[in-house]
Protein backbone atom coordinates (compact mmCIF):
# COMPACT_ATOMS: atom_id res chain seq x y z
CA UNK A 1 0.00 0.00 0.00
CA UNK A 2 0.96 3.30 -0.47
CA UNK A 3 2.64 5.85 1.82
CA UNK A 4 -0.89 6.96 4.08
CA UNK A 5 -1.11 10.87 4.26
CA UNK A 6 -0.16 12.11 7.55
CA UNK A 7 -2.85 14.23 9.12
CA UNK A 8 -2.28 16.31 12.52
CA UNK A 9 -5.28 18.10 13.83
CA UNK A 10 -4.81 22.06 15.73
CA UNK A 11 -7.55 22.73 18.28
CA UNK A 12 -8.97 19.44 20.02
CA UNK A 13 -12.49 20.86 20.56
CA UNK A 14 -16.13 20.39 19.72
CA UNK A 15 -15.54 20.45 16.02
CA UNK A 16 -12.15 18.56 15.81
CA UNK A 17 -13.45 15.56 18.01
CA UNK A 18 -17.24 15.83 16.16
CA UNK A 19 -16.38 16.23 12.86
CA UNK A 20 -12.56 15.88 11.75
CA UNK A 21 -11.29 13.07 14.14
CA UNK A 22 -14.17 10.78 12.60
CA UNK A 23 -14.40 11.24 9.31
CA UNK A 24 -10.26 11.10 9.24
CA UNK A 25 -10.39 7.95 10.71
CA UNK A 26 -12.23 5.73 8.60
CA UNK A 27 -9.99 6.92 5.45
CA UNK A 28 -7.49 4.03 5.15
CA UNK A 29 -5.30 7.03 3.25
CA UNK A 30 -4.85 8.81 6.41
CA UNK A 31 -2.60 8.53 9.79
CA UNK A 32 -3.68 10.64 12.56
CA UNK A 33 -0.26 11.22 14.43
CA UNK A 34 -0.67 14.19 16.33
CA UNK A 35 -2.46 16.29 18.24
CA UNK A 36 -2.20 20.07 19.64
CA UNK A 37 -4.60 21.83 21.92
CA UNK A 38 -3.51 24.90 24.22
CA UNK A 39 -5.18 22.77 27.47
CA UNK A 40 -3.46 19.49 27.09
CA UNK A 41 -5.88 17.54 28.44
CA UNK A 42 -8.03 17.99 25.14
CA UNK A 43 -4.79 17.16 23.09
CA UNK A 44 -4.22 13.75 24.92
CA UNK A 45 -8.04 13.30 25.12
CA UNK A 46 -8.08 13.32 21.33
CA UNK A 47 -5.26 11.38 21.32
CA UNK A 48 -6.35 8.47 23.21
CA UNK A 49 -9.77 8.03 20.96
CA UNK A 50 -7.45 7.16 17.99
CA UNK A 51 -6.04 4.06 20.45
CA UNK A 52 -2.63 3.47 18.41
CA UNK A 53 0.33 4.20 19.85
CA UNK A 54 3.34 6.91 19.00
CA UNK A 55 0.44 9.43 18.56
CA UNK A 56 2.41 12.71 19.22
CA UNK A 57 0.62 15.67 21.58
CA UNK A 58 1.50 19.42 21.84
CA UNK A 59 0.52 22.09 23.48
CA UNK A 60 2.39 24.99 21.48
CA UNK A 61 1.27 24.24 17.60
CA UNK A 62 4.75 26.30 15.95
CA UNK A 63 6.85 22.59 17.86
CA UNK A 64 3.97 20.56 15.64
CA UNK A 65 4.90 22.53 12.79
CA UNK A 66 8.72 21.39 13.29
CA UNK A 67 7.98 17.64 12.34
CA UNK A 68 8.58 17.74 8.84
CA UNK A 69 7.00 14.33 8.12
CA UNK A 70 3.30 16.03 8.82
CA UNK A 71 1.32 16.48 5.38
CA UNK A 72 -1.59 18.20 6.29
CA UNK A 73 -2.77 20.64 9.15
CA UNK A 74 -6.91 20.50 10.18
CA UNK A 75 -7.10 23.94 11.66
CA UNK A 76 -9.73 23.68 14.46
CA UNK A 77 -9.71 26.75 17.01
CA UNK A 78 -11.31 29.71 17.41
CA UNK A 79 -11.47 32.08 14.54
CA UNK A 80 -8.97 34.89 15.97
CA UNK A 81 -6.04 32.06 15.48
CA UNK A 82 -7.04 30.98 12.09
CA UNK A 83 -5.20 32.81 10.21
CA UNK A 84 -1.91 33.00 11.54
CA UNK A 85 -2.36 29.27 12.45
CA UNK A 86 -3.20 28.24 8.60
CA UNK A 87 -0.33 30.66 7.47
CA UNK A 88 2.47 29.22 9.64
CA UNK A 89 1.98 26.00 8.54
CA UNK A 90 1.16 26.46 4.76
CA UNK A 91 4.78 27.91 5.38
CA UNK A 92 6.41 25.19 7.32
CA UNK A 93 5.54 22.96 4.03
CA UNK A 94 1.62 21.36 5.14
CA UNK A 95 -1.46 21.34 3.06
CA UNK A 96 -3.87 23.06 5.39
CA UNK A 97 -8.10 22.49 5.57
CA UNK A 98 -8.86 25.22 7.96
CA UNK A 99 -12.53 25.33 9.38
CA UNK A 100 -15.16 27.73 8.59
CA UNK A 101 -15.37 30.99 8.66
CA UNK A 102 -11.94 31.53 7.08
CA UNK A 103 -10.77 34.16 9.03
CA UNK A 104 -12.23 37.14 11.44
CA UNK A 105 -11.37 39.51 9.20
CA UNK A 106 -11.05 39.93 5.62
CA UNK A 107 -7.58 41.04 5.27
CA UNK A 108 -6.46 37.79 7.38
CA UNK A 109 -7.79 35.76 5.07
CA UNK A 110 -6.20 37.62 2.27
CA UNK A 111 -3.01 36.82 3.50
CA UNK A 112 -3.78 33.05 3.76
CA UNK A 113 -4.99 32.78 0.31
CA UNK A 114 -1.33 34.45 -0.51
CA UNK A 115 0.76 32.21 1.60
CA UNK A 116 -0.90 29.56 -0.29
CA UNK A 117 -0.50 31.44 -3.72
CA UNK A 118 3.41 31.84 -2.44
CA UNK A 119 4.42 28.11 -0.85
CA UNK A 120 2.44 26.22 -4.06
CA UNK A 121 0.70 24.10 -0.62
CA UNK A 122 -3.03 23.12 -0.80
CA UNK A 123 -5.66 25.20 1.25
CA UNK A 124 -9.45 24.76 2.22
CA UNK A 125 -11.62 25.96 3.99
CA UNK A 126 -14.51 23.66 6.03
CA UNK A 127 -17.99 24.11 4.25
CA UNK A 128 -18.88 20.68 4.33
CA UNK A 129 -22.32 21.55 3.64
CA UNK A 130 -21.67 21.69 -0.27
CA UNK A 131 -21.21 17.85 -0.06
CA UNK A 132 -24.36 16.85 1.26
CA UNK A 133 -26.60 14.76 -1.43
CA UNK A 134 -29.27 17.43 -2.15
CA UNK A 135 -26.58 20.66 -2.42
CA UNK A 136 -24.15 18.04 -5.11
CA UNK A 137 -27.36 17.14 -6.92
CA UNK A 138 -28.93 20.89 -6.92
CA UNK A 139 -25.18 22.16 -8.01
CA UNK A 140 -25.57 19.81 -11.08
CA UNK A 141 -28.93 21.21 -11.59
CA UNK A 142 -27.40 24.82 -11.75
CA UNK A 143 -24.64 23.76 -13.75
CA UNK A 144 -26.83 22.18 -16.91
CA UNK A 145 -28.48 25.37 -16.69
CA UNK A 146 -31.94 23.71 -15.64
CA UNK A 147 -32.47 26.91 -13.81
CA UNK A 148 -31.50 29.72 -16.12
CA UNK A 149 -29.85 32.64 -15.08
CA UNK A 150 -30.11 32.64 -11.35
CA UNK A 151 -31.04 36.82 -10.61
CA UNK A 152 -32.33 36.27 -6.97
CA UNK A 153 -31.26 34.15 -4.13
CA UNK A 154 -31.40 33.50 -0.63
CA UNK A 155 -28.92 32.47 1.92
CA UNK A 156 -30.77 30.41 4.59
CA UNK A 157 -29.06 30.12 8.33
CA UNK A 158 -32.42 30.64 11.08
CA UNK A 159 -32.11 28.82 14.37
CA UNK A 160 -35.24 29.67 16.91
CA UNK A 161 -33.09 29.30 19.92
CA UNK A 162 -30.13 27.87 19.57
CA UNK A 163 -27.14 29.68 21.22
CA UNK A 164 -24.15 27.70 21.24
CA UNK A 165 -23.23 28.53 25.53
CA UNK A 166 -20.28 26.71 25.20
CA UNK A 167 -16.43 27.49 24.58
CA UNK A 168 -15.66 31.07 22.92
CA UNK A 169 -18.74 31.31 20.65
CA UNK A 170 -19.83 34.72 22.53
CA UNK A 171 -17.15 36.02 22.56
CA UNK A 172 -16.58 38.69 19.76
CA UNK A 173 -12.98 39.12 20.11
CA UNK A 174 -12.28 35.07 19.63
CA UNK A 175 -15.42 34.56 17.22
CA UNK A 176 -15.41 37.90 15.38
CA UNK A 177 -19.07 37.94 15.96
CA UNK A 178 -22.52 35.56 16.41
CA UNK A 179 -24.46 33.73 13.97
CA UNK A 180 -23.81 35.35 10.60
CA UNK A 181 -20.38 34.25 11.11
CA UNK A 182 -21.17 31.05 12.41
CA UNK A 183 -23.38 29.66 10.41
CA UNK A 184 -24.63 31.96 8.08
CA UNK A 185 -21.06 31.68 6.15
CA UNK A 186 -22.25 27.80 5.70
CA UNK A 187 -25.76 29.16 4.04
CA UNK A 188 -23.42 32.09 2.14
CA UNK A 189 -20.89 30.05 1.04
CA UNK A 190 -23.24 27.23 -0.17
CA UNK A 191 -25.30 29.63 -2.00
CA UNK A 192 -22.56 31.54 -3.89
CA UNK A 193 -21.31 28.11 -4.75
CA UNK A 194 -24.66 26.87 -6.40
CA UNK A 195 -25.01 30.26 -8.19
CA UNK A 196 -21.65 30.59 -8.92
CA UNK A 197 -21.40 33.87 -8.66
CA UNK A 198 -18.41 35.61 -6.51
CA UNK A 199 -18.47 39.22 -8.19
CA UNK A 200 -19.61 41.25 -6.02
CA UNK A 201 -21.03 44.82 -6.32
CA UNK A 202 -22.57 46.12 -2.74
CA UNK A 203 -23.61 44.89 0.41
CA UNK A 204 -25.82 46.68 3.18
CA UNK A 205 -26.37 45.26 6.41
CA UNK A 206 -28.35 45.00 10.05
CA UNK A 207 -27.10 43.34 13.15
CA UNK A 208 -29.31 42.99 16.11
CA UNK A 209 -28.72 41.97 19.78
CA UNK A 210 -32.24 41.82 20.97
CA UNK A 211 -32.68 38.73 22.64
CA UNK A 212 -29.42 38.05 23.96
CA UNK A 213 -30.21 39.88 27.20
CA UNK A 214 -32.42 38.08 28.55
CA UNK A 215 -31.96 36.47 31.61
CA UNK A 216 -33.00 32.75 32.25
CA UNK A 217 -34.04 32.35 28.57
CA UNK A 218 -35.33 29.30 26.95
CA UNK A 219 -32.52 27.95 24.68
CA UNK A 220 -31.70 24.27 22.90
CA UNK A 221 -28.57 24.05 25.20
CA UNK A 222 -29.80 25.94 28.63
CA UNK A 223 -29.81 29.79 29.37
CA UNK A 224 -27.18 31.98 28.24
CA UNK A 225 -24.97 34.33 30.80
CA UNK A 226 -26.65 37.81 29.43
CA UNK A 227 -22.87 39.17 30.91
CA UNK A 228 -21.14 37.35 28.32
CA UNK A 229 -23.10 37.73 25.23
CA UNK A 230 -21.30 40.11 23.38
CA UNK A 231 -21.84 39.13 20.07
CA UNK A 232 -25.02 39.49 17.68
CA UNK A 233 -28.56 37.24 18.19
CA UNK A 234 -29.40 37.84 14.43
CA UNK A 235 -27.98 39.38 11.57
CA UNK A 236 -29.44 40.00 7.93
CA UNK A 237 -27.76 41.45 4.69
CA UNK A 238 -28.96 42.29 1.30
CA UNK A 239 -26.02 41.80 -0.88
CA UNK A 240 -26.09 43.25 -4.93
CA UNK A 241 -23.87 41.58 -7.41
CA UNK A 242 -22.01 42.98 -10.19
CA UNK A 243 -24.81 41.09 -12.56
CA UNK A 244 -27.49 42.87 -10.98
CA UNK A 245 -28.30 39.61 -9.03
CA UNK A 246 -29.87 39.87 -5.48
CA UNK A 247 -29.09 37.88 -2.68
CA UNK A 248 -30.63 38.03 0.74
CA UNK A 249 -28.89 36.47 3.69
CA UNK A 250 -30.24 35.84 7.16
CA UNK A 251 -28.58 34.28 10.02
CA UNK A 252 -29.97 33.95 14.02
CA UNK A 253 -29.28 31.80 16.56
CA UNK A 254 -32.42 33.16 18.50
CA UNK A 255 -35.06 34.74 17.12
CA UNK A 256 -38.85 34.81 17.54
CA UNK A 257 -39.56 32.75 14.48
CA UNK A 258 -41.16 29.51 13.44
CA UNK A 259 -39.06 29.27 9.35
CA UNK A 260 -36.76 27.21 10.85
CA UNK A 261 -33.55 26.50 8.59
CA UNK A 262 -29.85 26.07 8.60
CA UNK A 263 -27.03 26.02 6.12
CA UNK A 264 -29.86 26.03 3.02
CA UNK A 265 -30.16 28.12 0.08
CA UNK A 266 -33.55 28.95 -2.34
CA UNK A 267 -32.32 29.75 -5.79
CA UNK A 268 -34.69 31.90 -8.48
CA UNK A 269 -33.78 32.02 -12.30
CA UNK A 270 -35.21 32.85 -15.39
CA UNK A 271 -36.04 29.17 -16.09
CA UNK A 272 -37.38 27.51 -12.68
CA UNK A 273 -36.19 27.30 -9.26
CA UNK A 274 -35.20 25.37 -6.41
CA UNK A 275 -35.07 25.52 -2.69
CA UNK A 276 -34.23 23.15 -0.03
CA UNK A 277 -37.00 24.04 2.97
CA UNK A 278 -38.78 20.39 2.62
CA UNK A 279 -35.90 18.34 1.22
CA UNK A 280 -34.63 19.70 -2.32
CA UNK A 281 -37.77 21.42 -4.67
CA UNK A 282 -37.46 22.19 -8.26
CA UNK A 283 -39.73 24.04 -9.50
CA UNK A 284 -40.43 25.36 -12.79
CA UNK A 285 -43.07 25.71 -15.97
CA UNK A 286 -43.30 22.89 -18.54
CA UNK A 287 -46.35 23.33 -21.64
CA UNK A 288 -47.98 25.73 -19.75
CA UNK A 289 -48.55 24.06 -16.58
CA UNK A 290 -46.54 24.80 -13.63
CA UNK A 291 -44.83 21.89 -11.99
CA UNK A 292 -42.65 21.16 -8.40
CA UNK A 293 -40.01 18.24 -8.40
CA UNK A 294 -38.64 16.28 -5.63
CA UNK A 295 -35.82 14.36 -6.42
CA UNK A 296 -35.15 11.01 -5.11
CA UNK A 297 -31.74 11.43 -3.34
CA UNK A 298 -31.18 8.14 -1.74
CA UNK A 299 -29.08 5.13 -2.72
CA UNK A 300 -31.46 2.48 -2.09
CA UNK A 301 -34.26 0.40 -3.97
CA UNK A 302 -32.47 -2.93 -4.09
CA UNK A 303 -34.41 -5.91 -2.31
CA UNK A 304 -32.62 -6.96 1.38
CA UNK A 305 -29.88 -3.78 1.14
CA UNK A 306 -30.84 -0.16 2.11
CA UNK A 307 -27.41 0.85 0.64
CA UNK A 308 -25.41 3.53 2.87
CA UNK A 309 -25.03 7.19 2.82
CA UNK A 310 -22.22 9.00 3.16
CA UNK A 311 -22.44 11.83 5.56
CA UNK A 312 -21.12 15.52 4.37
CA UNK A 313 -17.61 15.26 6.75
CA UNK A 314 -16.86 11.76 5.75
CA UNK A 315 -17.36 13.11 2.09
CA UNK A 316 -15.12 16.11 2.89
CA UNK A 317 -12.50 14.54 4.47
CA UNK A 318 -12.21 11.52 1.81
CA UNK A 319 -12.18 14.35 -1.32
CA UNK A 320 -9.66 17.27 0.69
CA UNK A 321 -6.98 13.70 0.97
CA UNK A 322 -7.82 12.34 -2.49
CA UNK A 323 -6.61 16.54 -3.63
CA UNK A 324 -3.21 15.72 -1.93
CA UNK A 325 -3.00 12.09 -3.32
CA UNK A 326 -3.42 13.40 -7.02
CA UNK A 327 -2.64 16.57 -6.67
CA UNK A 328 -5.51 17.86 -7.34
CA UNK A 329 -7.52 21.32 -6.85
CA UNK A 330 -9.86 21.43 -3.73
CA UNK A 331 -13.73 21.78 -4.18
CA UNK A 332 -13.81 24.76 -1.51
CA UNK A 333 -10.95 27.30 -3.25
CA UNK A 334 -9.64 29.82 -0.59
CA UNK A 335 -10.38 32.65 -3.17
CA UNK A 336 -14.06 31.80 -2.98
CA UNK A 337 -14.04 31.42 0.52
CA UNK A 338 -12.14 34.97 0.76
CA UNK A 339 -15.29 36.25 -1.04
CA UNK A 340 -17.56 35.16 1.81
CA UNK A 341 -15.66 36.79 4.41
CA UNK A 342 -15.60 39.74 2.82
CA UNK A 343 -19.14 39.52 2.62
CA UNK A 344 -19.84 38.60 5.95
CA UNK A 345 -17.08 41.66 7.08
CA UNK A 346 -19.13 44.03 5.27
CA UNK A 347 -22.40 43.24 6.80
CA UNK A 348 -20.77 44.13 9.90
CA UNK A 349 -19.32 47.23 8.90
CA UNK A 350 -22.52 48.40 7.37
CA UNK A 351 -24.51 47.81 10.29
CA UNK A 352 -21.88 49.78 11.82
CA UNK A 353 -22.11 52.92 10.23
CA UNK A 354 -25.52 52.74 8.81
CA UNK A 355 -24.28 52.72 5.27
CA UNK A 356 -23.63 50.64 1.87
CA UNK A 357 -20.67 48.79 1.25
CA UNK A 358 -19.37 49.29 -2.00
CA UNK A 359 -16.68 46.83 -3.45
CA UNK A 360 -13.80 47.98 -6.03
């Protein structure tokens, strides 16, 4: 068998033991052989779930970075450290998939995209969301042109109450803000990738903190501390494209709402449209009737065998290795992933100053 590709994972959190550590593991391409975390404990906790030996721990990532036998870096930690993180080690020689958002701030993520640009080494960044079965299917859709030009979209990310109370995600100066940054660069990202479209022209914003006050609130994972809520509960943004496209984006992790949905998009174009509320919808106009479509996105049918499906990390994790095996280009590029934070920045700064954001 071949050489496996040697995989060490920064930030031993919620995301690296939920997400990364899993789907790594089942690749038979991949060896897990270290592990770095700023509290040990979650380093050698990490460690120990792999359950082979000469598994390497750290608490200072830059001593990681020393081991030139390492291939690849999975940036996990909080967004302040993403940057420099994913820089240092796109320098030191390692492909790098760094996790969503790409950086706090536009300008960091600038300078990964040229550290990548400048050491030839792979970068991606962690929306796993375009590899789940209806957003690969509905991205073939877009590509045939089954939709026709695409002039107004929206950008999906509503939670009723779901505040994530855990770790750093209030706070602004390790997060860079709340939910639009959380998740609403999944449903951003997902929906510039379906429409293909990353030109663009202005973006005008509102950011609210109306909710996060509240004192003994009713949340998914128990009340939030009101004292440390320093970050938006909602944000929404109405974003023009240099094609006169629209796209709206709206993001909350509490909000006084029943439309429910996370990391989706709803697509309009000049031949039909699609959205992804109930499943994935098509719908469209065909000999003068109107029609809706639900396509069939599961793998079974076959007498005695449901078949298996693969989930959006495991898919994610198998085609980031396959780009280093073959040398190949990532699905998620940094540049387009650069265009999403600067969305997302811009939001901010509009709601900021009460203004537009125009881009050059």
């Amino acid at each position: 068998m071949e050489k496996k590709v040697r995989v060490a994972i920064i930030g031993c959190g919620g995301i690296a033991n939920g997400k990364h550590i899993p789907a790594l593991s089942k690749l038979d391409t991949v060896e897990l052989v270290a592990f770095c975390d700023i509290i040990e404990q979650k380093a050698l906790d990490a460690a120990a779930l792999i359950g082979t030996t000469g598994i390497r721990v750290y608490t200072d990532y830059k001593e990681l970075l020393k081991d030139e036998t390492i291939d690849v870096i999975h940036v996990c930690t909080p967004n302040k450290s993403h940057s420099f993180i994913t820089i240092d080690a796109l320098e030191a020689g390692k492909h790098v998939l760094c996790e969503k958002p790409m950086a706090k701030t536009s300008a960091e993520a600038r300078l990964m995209v040229e550290a990548a640009k400048r050491t030839g080494k792979k970068l991606t960044i962690g929306y796993n969301n375009r590899h789940r079965p209806d957003s690969v299917h509905l991205k073939k859709i877009c590509e045939r042109g089954d939709l026709g030009e695409i002039y107004y979209a929206k950008a999906h990310a509503i939670r009723r109450r779901a505040v994530p109370t855990w770790g750093v995600f209030l706070n602004e100066d390790e997060q860079g803000g709340g939910p639009l940054i959380d998740i609403g660069t999944h449903a951003l990202d997902l929906t510039l990738w379906l429409t293909n479209n990353y030109k663009v022209k202005s973006v005008v914003g509102n950011i609210y903190h109306k909710l996060g006050s509240k004192k003994d609130a009713a949340n998914a994972w128990g009340s939030w501390n009101p004292e440390e809520f320093k970050v938006e509960d909602s944000a929404f943004g109405f974003i023009t494209m240099q094609d006169g496209a629209t796209i709206v984006i709206e993001a909350s992790w509490a909000l006084n709402s029943l439309d429910i949905d996370e990391a989706k998009s709803t697509l309009c174009g000049t031949e039909g449209g699609a959205d992804m509320k109930e499943g994935l919808r098509i719908n469209g106009e065909d000999m003068g009737k109107l029609y809706v479509k639900t396509p069939d996105l599961g793998i079974g049918g076959v007498a005695f065998f449901d078949g298996s499906e693969e989930k959006d990390s495991d898919r994610e994790a198998r085609l980031w290795i396959d780009n280093i095996i073959h040398d190949t280009d990532p699905i998620v590029l940094p540049e387009q992933a650069l265009v999403v934070t600067e969305i997302l920045e811009a939001i901010y700064e509009s709601a900021r100053t009460g203004k537009a954001v125009y881009f050059e």
